[in-house]
PDB file of N, CA and C in Angstrom:
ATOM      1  N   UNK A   1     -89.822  88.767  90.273  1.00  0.00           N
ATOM      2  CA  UNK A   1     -90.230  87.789  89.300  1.00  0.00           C
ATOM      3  C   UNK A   1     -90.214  86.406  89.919  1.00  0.00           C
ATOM      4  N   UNK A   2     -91.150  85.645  89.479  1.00  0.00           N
ATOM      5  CA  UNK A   2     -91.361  84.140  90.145  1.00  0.00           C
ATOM      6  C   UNK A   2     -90.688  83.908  89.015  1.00  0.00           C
ATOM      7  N   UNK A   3     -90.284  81.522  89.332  1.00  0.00           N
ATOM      8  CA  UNK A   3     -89.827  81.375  88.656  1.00  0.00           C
ATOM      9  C   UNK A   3     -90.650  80.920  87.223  1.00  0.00           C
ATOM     10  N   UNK A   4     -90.261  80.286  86.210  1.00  0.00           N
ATOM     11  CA  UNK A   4     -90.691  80.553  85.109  1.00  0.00           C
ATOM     12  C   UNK A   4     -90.389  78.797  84.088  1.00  0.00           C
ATOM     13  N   UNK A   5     -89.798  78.557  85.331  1.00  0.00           N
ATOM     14  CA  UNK A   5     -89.581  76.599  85.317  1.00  0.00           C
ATOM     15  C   UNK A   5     -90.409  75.515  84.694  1.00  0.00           C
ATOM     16  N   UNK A   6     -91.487  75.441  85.024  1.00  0.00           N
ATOM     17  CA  UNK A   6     -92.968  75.029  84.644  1.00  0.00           C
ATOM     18  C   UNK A   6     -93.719  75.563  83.515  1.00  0.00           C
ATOM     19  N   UNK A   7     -93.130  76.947  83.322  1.00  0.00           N
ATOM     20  CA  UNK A   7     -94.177  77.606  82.327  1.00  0.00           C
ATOM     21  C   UNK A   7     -93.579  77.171  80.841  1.00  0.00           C
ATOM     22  N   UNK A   8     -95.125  77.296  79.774  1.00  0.00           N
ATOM     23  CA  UNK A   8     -94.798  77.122  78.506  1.00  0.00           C
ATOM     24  C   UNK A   8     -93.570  77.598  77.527  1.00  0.00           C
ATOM     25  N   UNK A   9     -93.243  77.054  76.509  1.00  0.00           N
ATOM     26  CA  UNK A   9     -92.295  77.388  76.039  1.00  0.00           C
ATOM     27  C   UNK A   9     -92.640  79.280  75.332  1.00  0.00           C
ATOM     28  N   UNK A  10     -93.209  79.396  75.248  1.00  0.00           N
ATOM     29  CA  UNK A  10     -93.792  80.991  74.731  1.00  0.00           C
ATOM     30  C   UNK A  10     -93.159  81.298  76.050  1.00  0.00           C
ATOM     31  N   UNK A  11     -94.542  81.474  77.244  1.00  0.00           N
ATOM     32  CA  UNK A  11     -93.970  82.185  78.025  1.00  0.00           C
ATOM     33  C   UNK A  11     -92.393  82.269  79.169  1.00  0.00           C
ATOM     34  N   UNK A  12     -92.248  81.114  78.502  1.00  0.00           N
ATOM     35  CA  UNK A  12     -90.261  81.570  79.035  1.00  0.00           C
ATOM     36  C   UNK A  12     -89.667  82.505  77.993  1.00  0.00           C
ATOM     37  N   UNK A  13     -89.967  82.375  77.093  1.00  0.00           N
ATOM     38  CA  UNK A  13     -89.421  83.264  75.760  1.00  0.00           C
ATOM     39  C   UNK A  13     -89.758  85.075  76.153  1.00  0.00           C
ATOM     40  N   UNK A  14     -90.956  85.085  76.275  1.00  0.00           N
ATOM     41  CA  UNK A  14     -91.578  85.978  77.060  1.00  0.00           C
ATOM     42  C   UNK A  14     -90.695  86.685  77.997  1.00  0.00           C
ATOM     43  N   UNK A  15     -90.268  86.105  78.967  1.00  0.00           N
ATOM     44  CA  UNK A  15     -89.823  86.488  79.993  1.00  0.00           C
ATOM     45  C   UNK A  15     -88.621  86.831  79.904  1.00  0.00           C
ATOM     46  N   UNK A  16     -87.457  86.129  78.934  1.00  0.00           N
ATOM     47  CA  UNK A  16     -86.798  86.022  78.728  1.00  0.00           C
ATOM     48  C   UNK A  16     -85.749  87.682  77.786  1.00  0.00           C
ATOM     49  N   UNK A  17     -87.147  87.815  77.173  1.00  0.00           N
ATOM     50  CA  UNK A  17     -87.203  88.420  75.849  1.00  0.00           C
ATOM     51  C   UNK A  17     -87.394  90.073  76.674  1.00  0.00           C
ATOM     52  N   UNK A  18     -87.898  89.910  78.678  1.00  0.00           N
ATOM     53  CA  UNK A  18     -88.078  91.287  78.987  1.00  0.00           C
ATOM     54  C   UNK A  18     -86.486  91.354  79.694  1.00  0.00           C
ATOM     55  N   UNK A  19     -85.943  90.537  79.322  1.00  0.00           N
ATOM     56  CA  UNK A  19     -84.706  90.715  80.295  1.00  0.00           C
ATOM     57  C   UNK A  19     -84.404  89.800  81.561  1.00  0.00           C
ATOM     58  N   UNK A  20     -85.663  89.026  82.354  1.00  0.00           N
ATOM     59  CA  UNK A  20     -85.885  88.855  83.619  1.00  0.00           C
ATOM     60  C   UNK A  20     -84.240  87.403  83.587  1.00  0.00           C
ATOM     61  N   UNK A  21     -83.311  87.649  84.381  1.00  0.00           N
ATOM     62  CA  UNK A  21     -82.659  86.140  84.277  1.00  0.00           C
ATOM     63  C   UNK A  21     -82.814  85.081  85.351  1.00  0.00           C
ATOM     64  N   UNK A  22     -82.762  86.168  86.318  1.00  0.00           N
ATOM     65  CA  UNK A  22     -83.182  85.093  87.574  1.00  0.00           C
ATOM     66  C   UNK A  22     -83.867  85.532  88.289  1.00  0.00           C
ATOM     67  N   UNK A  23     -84.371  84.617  89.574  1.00  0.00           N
ATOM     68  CA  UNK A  23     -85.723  84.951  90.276  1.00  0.00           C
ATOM     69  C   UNK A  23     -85.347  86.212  91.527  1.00  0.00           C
ATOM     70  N   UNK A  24     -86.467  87.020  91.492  1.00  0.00           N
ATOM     71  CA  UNK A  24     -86.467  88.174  92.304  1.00  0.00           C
ATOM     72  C   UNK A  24     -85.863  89.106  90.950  1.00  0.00           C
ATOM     73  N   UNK A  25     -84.961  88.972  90.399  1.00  0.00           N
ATOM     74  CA  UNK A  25     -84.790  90.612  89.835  1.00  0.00           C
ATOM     75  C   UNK A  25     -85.406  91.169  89.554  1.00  0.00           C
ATOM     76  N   UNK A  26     -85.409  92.387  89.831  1.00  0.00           N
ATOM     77  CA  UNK A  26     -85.937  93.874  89.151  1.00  0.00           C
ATOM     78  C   UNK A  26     -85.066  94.034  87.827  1.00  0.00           C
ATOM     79  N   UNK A  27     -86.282  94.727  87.063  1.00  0.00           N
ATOM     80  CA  UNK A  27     -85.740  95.166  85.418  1.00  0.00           C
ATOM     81  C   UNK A  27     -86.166  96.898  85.342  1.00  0.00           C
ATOM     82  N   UNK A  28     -85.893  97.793  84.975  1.00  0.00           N
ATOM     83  CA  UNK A  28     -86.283  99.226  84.391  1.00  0.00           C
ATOM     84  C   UNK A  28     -86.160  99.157  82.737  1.00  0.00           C
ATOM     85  N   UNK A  29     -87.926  99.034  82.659  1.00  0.00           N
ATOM     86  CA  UNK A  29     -88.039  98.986  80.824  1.00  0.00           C
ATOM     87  C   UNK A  29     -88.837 100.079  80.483  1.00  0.00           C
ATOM     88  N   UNK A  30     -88.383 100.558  79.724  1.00  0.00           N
ATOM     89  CA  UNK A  30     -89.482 101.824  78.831  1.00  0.00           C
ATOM     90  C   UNK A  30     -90.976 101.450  79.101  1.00  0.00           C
ATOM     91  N   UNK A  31     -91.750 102.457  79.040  1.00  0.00           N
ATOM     92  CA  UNK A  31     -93.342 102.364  79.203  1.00  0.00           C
ATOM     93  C   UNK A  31     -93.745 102.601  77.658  1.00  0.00           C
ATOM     94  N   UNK A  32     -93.666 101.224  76.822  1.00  0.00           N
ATOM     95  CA  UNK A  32     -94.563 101.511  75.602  1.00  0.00           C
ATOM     96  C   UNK A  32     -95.791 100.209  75.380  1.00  0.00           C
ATOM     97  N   UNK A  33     -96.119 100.481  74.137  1.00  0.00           N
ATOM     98  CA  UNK A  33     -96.757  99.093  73.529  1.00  0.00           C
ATOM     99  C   UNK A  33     -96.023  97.726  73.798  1.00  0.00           C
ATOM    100  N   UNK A  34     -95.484  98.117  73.669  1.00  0.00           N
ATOM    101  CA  UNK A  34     -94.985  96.167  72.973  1.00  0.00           C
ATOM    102  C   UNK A  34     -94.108  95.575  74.640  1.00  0.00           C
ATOM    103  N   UNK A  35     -93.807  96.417  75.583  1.00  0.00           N
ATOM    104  CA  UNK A  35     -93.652  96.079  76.782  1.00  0.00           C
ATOM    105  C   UNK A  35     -94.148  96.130  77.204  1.00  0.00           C
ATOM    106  N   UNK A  36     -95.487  96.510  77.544  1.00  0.00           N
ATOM    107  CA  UNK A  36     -96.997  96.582  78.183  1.00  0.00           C
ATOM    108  C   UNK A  36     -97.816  95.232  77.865  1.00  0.00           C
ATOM    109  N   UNK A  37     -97.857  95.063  76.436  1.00  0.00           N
ATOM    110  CA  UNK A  37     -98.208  93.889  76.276  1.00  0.00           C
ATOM    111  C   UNK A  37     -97.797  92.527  76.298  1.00  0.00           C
ATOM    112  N   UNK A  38     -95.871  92.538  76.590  1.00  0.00           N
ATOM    113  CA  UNK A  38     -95.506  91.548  76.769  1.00  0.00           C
ATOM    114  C   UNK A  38     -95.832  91.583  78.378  1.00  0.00           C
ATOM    115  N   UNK A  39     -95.564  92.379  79.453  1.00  0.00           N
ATOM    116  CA  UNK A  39     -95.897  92.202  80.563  1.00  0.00           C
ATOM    117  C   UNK A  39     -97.453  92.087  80.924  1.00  0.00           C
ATOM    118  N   UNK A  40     -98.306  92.060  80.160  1.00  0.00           N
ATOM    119  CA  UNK A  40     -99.942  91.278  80.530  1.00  0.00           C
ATOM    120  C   UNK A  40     -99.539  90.079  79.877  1.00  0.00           C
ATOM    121  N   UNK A  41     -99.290  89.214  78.879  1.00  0.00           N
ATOM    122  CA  UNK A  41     -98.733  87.983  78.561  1.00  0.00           C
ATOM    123  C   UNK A  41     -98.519  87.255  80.031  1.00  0.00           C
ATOM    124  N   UNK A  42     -97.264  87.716  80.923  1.00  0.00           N
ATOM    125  CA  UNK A  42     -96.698  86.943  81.850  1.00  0.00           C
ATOM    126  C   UNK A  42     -96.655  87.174  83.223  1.00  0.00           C
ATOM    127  N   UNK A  43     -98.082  88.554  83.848  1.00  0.00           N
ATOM    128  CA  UNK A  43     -98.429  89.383  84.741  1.00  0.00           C
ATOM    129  C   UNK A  43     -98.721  88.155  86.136  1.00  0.00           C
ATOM    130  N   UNK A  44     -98.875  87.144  85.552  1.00  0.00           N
ATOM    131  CA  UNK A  44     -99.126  86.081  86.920  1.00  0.00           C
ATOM    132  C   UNK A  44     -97.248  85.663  87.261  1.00  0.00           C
ATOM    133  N   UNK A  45     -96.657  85.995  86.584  1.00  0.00           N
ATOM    134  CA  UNK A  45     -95.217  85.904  87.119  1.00  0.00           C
ATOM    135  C   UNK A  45     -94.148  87.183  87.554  1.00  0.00           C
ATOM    136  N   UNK A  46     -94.760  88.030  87.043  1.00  0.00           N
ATOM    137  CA  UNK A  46     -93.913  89.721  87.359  1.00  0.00           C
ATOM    138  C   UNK A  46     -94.726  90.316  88.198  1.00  0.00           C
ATOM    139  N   UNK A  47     -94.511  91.440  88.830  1.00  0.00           N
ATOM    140  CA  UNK A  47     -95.069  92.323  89.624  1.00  0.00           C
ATOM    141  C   UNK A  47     -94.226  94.301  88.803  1.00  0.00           C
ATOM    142  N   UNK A  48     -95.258  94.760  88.535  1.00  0.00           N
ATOM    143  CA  UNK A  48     -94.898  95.988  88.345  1.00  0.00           C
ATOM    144  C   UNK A  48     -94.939  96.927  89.471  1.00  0.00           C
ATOM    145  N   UNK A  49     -94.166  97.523  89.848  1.00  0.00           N
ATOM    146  CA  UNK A  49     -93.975  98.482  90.441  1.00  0.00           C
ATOM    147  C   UNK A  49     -95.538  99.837  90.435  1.00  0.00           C
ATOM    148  N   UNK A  50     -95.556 100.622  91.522  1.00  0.00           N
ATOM    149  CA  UNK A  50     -96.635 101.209  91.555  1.00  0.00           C
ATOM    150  C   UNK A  50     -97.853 100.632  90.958  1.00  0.00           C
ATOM    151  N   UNK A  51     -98.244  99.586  90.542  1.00  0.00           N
ATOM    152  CA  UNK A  51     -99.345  98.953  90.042  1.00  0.00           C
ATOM    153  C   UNK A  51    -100.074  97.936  91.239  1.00  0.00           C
ATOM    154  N   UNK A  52    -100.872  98.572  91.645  1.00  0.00           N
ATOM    155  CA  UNK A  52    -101.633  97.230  92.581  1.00  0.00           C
ATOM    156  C   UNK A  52    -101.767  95.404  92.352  1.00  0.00           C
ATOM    157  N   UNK A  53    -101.316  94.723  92.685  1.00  0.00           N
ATOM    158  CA  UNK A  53    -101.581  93.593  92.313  1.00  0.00           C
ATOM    159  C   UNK A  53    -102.993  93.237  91.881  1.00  0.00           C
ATOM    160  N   UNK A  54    -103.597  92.934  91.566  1.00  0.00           N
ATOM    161  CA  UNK A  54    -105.090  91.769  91.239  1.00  0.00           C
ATOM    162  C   UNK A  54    -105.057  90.222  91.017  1.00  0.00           C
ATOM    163  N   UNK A  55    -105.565  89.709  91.719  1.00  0.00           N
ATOM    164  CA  UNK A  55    -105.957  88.543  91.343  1.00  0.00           C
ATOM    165  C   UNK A  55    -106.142  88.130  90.148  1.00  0.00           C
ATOM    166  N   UNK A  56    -105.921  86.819  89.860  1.00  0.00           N
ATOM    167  CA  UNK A  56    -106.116  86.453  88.434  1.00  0.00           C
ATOM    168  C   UNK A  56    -107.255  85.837  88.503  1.00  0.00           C
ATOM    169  N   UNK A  57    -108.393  86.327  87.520  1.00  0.00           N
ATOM    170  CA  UNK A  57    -110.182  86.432  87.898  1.00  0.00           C
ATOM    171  C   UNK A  57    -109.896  84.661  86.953  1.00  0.00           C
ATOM    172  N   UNK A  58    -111.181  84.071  87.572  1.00  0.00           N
ATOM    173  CA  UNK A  58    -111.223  82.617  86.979  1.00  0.00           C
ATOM    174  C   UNK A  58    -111.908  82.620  85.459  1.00  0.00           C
ATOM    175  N   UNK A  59    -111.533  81.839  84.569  1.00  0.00           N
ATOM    176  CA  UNK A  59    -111.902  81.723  83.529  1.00  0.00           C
ATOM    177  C   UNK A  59    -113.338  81.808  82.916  1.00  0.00           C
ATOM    178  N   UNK A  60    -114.489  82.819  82.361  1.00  0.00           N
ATOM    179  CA  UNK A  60    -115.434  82.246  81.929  1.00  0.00           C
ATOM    180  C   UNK A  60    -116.332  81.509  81.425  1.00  0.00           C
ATOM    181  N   UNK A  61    -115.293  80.529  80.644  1.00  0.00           N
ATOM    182  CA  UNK A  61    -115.646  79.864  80.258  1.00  0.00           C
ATOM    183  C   UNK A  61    -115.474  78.727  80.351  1.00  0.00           C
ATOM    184  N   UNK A  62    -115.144  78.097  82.139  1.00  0.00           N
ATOM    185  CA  UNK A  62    -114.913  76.960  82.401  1.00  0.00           C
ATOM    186  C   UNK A  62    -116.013  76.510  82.452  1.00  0.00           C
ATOM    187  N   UNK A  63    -116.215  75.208  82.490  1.00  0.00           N
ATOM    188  CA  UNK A  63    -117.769  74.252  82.421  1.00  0.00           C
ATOM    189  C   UNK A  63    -116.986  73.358  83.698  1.00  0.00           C
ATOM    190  N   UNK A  64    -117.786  73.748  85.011  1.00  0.00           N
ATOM    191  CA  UNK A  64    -117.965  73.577  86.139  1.00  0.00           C
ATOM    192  C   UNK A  64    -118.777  72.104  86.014  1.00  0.00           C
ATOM    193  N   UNK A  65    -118.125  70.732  85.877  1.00  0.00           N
ATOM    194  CA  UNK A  65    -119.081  69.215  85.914  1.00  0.00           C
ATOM    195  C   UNK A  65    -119.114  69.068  87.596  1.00  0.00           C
ATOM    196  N   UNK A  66    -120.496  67.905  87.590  1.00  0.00           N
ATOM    197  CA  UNK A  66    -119.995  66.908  88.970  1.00  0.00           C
ATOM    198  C   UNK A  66    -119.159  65.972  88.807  1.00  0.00           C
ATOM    199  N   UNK A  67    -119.206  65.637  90.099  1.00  0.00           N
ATOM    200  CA  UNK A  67    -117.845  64.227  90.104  1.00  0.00           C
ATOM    201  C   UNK A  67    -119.125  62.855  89.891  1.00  0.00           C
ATOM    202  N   UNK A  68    -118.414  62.268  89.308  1.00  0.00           N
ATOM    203  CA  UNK A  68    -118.646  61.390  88.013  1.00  0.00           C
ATOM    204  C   UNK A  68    -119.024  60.054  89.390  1.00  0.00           C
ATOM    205  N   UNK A  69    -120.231  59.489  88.798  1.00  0.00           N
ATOM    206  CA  UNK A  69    -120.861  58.707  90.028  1.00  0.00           C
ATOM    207  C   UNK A  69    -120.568  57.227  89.042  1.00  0.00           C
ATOM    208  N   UNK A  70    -120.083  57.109  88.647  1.00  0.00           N
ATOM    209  CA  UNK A  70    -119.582  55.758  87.706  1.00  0.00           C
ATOM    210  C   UNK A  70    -119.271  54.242  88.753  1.00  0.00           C
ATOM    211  N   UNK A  71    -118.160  54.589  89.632  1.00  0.00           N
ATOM    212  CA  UNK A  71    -118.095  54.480  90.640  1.00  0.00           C
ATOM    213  C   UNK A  71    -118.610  53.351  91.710  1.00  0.00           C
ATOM    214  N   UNK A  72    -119.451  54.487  92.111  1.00  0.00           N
ATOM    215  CA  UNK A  72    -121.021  54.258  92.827  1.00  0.00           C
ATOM    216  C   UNK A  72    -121.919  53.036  92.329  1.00  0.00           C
ATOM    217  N   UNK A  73    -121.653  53.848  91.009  1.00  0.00           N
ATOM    218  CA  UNK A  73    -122.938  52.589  90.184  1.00  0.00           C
ATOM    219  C   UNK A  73    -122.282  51.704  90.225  1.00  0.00           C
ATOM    220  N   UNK A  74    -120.732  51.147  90.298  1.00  0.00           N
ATOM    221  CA  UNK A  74    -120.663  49.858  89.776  1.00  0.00           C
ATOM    222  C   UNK A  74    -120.678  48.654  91.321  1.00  0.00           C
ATOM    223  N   UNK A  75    -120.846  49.456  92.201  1.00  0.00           N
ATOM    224  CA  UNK A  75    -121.252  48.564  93.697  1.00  0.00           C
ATOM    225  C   UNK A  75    -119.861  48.873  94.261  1.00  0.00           C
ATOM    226  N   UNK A  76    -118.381  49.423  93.156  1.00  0.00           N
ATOM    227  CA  UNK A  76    -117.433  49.570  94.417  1.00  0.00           C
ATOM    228  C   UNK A  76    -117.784  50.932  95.623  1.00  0.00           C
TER     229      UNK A  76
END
């Protein structure tokens, strides 16, 4: 487990709520619903066992701007 310092107040609760106390531990939790879905919640901070890692795919729906020529225009 990474740490969890930075992250929102949910997802410390989250984390908190699977057991994790400090960084690096391993936890052994039942394989159901509601621990499956708390571990996709906070999957950019845990690593499951026998599960391949993946990348965390970029958002679809970011709106990709240019850099802002404001700047430029004003002669600085």
């Amino acid at each position: 487990m990474k740490s969890a310092i930075g992250a929102r107040p949910e997802i410390r609760a989250t984390v908190e709520s699977l057991g994790f106390r400090r960084m690096l531990q391993t936890r052994e939790l039942p394989d159901n619903a509601a621990v499956r879905g708390m571990l996709r919640r906070v999957a950019f901070l845990v690593a499951v066992e026998g599960e391949p890692w993946e990348r965390p795919k970029r958002s679809k729906y970011k709106i990709w701007r240019a850099r802002s020529t404001k700047k430029h225009q004003r002669g600085h």
